[in-house]
C-alpha atoms as a PDB file:
ATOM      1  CA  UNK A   1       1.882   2.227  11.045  1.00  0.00           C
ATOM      2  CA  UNK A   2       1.836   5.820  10.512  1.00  0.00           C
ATOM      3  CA  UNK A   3      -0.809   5.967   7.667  1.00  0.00           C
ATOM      4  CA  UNK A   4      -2.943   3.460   9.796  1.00  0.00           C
ATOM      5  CA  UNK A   5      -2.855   5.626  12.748  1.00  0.00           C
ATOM      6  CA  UNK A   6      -3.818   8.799  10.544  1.00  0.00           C
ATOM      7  CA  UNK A   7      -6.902   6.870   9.141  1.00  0.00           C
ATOM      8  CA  UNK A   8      -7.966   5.565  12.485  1.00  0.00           C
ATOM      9  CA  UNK A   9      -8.168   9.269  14.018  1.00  0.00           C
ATOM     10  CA  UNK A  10      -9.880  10.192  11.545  1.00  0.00           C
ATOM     11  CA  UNK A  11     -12.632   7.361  11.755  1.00  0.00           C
ATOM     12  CA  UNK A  12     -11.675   5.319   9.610  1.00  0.00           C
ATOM     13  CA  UNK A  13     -12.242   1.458   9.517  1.00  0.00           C
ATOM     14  CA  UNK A  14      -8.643   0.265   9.240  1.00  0.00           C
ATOM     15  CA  UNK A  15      -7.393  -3.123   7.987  1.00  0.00           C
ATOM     16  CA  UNK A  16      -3.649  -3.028   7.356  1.00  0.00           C
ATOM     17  CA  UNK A  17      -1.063  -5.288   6.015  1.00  0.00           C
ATOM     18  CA  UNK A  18       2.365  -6.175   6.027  1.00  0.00           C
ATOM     19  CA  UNK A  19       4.316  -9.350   3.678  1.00  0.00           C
ATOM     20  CA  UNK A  20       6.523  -9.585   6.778  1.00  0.00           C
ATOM     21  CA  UNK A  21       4.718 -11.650   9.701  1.00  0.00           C
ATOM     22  CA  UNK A  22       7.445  -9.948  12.364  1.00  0.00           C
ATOM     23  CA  UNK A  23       6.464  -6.671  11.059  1.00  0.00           C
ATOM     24  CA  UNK A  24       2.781  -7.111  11.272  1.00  0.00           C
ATOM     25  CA  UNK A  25       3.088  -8.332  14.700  1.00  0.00           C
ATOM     26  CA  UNK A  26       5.036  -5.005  15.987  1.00  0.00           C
ATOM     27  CA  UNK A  27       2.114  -2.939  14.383  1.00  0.00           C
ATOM     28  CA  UNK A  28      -0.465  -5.123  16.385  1.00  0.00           C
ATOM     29  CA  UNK A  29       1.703  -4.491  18.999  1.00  0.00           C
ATOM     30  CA  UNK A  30       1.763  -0.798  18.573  1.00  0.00           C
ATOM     31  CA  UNK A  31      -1.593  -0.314  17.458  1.00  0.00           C
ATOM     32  CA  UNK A  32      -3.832  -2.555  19.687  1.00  0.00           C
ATOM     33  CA  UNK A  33      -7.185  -2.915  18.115  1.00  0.00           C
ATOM     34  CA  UNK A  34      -6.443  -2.335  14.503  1.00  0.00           C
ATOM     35  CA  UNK A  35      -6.700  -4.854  12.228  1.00  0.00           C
ATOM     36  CA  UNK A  36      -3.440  -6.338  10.493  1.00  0.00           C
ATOM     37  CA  UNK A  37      -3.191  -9.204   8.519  1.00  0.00           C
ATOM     38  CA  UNK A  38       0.019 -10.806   6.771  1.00  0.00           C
ATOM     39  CA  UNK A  39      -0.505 -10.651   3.254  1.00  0.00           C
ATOM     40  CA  UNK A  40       1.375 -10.442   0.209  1.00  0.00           C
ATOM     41  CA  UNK A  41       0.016  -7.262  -2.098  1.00  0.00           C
ATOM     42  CA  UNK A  42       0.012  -8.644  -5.497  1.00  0.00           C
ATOM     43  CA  UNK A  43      -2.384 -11.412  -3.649  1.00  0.00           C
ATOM     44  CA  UNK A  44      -4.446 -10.137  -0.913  1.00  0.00           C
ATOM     45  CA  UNK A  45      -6.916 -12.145   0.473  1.00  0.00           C
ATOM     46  CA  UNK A  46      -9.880  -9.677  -0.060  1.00  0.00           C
ATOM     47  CA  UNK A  47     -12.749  -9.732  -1.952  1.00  0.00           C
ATOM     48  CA  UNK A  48     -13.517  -7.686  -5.210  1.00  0.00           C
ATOM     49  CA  UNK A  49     -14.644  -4.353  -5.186  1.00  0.00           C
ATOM     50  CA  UNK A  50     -14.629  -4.552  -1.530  1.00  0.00           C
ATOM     51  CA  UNK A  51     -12.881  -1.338  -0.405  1.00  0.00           C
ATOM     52  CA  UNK A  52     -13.622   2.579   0.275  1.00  0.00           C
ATOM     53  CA  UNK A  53     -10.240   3.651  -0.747  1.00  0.00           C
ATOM     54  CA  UNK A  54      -6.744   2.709  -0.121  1.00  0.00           C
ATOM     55  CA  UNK A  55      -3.927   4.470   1.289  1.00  0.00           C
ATOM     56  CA  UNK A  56      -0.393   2.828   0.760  1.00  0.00           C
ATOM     57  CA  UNK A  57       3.442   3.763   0.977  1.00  0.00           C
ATOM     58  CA  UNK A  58       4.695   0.830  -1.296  1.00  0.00           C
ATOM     59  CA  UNK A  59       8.150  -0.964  -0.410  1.00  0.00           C
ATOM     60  CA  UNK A  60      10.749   0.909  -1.598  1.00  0.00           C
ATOM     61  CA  UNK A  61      13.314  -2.255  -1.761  1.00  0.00           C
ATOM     62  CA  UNK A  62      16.125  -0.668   0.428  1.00  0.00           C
ATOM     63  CA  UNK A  63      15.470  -2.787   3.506  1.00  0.00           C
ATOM     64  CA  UNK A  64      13.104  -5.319   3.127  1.00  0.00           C
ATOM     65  CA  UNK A  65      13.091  -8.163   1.080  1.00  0.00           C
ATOM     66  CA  UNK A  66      10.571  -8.656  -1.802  1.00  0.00           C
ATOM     67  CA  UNK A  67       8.772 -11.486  -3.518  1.00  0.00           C
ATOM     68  CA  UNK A  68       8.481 -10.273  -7.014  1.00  0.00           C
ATOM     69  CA  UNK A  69      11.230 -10.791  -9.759  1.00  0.00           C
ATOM     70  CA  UNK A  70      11.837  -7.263  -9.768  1.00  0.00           C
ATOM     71  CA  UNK A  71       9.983  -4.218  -8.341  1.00  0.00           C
ATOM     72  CA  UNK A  72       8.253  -2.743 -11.422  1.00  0.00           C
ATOM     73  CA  UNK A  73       6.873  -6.489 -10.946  1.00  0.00           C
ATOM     74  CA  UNK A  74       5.497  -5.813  -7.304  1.00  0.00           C
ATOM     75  CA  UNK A  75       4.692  -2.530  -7.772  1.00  0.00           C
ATOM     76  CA  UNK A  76       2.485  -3.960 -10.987  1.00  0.00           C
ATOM     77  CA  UNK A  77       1.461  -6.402  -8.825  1.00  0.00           C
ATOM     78  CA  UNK A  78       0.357  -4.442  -6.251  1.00  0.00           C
ATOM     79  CA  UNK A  79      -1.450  -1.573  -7.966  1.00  0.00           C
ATOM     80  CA  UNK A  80      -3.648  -4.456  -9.934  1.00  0.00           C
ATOM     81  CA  UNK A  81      -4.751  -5.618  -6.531  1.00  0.00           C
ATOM     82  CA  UNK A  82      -5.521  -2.164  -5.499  1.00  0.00           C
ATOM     83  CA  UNK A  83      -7.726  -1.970  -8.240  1.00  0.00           C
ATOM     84  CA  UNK A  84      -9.106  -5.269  -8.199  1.00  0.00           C
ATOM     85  CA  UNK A  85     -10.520  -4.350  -4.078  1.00  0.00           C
ATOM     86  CA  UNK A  86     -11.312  -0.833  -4.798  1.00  0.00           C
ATOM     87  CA  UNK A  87     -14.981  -0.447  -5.400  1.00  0.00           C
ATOM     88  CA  UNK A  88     -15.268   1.447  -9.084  1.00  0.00           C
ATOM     89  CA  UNK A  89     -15.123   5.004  -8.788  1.00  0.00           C
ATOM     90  CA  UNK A  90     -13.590   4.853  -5.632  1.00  0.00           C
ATOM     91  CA  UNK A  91      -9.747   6.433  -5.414  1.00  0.00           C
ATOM     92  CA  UNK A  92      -6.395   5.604  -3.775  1.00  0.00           C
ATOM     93  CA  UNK A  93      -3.345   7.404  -2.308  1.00  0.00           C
ATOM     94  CA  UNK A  94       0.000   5.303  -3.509  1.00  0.00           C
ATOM     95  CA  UNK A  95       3.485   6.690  -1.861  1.00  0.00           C
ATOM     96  CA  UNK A  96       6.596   5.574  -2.989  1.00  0.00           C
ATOM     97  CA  UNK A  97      10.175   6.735  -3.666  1.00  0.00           C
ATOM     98  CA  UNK A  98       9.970   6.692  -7.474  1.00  0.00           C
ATOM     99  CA  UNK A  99       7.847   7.814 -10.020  1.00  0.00           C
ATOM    100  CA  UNK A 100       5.347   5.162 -11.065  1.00  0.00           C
ATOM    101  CA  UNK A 101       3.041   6.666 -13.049  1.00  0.00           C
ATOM    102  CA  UNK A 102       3.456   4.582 -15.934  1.00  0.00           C
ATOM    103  CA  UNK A 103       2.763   1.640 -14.009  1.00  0.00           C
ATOM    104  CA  UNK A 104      -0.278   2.921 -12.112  1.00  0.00           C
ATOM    105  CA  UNK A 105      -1.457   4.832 -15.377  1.00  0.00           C
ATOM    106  CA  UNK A 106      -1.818   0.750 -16.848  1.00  0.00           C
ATOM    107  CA  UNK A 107      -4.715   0.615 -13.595  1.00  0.00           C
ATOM    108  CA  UNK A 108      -5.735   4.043 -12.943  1.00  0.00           C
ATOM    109  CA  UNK A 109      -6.062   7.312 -14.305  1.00  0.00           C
ATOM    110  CA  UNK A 110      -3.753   9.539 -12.208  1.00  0.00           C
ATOM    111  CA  UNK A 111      -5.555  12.746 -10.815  1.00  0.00           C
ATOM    112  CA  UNK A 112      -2.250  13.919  -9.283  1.00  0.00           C
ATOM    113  CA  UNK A 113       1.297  13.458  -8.481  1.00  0.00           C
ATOM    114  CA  UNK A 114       3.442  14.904  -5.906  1.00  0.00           C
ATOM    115  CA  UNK A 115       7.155  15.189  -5.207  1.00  0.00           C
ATOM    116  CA  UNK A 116       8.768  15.198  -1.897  1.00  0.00           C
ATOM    117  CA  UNK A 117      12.385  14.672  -0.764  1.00  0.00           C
ATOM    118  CA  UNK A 118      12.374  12.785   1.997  1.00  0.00           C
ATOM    119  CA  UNK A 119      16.195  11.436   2.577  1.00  0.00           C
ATOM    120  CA  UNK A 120      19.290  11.242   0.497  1.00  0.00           C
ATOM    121  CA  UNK A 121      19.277   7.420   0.353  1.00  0.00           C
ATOM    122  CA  UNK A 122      15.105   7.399  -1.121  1.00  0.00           C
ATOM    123  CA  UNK A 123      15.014   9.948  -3.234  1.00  0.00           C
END
């Protein structure tokens, strides 16, 4: 919920998401009055081209179960959807724990990359 409560103060319309029903009921919980919907992100139930930009901190796979055969496949996955919602010429923010820039080069072009350690067991 952090990134939707940083987008929110800064007036922001925020729809957010989570694969997990339980999850996306605590954020609703915690965030009254935001919207969050139970999606999957290789599949999400938006329209084309609809979006101003996206801001999303990816899975990393250490916790949480995934969908996809593998997670270059959801990551894939994902950042195709991301494109596929993002009206053209619009940008998003991807955070993960690895580098992906050959996946999200296949969608995107990359303007920048940054490195940060956050833990021993994600980076």
């Amino acid at each position: 919920g952090g990134i939707l409560i940083e987008a929110r103060d800064i007036g922001a319309r925020v729809l957010g998401s989570d694969f997990d029903p339980t999850m996306a009921a605590g954020c609703r919980q915690n965030l009254p009055g935001l919207d969050v919907m139970i999606a999957d992100a290789t599949a999400v139930p938006i329209c084309d081209h609809a979006l101003d930009a996206v801001v999303t901190d990816l899975p990393y796979g250490q916790s949480v179960r995934i969908r996809a055969e593998s997670m270059d496949d959801l990551y894939d996955g994902s950042i195709a959807e991301i494109r596929r919602t993002l009206r053209p010429g619009r940008r998003a923010v991807i955070v993960t724990h690895r580098d992906i820039a050959d996946i999200a080069a296949r969608h995107f072009t990359i303007l920048q990359a940054h490195e940060q350690r956050v833990h021993k067991s994600l980076t």
